[in-house]
Protein backbone atom coordinates (compact mmCIF):
# COMPACT_ATOMS: atom_id res chain seq x y z
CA UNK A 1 -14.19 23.27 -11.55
CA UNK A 2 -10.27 23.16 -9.94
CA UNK A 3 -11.86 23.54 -6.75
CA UNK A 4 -13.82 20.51 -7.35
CA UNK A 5 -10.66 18.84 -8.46
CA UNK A 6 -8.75 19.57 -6.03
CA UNK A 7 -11.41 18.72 -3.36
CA UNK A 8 -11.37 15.23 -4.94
CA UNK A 9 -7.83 14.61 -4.51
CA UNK A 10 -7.14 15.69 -1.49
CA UNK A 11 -7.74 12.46 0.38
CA UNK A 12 -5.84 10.91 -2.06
CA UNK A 13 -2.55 12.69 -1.09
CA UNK A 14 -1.65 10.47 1.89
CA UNK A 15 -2.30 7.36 0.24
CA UNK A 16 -0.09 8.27 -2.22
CA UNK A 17 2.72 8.98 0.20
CA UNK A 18 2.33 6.46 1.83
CA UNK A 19 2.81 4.17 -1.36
CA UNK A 20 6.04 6.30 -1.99
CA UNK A 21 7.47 5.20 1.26
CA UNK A 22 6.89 1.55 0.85
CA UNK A 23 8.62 1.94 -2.72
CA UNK A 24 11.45 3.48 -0.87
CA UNK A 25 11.61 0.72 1.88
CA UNK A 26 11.64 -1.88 -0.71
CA UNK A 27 14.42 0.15 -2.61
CA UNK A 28 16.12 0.29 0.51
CA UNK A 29 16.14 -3.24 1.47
CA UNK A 30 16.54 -4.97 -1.88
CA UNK A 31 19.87 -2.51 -1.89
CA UNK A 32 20.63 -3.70 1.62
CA UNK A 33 20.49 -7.31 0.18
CA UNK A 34 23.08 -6.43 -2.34
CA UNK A 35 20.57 -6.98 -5.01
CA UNK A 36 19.95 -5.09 -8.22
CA UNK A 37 16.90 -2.89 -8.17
CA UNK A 38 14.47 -2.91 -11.41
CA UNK A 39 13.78 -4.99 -14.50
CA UNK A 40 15.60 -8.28 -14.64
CA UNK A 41 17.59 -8.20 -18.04
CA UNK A 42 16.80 -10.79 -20.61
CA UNK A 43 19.90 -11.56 -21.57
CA UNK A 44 22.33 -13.45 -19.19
CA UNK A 45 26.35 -13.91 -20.02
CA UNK A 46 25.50 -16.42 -22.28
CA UNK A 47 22.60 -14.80 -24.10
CA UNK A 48 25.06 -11.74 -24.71
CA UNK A 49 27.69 -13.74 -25.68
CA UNK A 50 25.72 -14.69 -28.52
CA UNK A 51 24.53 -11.06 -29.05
CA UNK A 52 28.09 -10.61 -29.74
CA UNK A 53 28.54 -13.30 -31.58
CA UNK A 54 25.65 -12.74 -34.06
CA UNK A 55 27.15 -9.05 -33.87
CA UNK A 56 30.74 -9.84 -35.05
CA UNK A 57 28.97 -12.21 -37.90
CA UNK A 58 28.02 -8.77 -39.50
CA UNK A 59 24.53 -9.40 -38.68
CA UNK A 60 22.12 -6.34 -38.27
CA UNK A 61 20.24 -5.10 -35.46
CA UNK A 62 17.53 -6.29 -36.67
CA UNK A 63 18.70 -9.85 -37.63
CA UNK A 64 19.81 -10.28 -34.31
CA UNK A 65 16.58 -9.15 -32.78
CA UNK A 66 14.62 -11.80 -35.11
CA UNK A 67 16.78 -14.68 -34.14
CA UNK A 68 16.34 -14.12 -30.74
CA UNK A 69 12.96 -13.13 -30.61
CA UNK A 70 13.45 -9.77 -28.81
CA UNK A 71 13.00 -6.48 -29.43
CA UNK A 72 15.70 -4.52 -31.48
CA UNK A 73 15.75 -1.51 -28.83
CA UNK A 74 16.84 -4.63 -26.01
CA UNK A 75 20.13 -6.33 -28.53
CA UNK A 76 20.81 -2.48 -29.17
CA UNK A 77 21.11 -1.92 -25.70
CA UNK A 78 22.86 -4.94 -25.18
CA UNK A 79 25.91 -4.09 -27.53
CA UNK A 80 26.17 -0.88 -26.47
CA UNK A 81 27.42 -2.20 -22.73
C-alpha cells in the first residue's frame, strides 16, 4: 500500500516545488516593492481608532466585535498592538 502511495506522488514532487518557488518570488518581489506581505488588515487608523475608542468606553470584546461586525479574535488582536 505505501509503495503505491508513494508511486502516486512522486510526479507530484516537482510541481510542488516549483509552486514553492513562485511563492518565494512573489515574497521576494512584493518585499522588494516595500510592500507588506499577507492578509490586508481590516482595520485602518481610523477603524482602530475607534477600536480604542469603543475600548476606553468600557465596552467588551465582544461589544466591540458586534458593533463593528467583525470577529472578536480580529478587535482582540487589534488592542493588543
Amino acid at each position: 500500500m505505501r509503495f503505491v502511495l508513494a508511486v502516486l506522488a512522486w510526479p507530484q514532487r516537482p510541481k510542488r516545488a516549483a509552486i514553492n518557488e513562485r511563492i518565494a518570488a512573489a515574497r521576494e518581489r512584493v518585499e522588494a516593492e516595500g510592500r507588506k506581505w499577507g492578509r490586508p488588515s481590516r482595520f485602518d487608523a481610523a477603524g482602530l481608532a475607534r477600536v480604542k475608542a469603543l475600548r476606553v468606553e468600557r465596552r467588551s470584546i465582544r461589544e466591540i466585535a458586534v458593533a463593528l461586525k467583525v470577529p472578536r479574535s480580529t478587535v482582540a488582536r487589534a488592542l493588543s498592538t
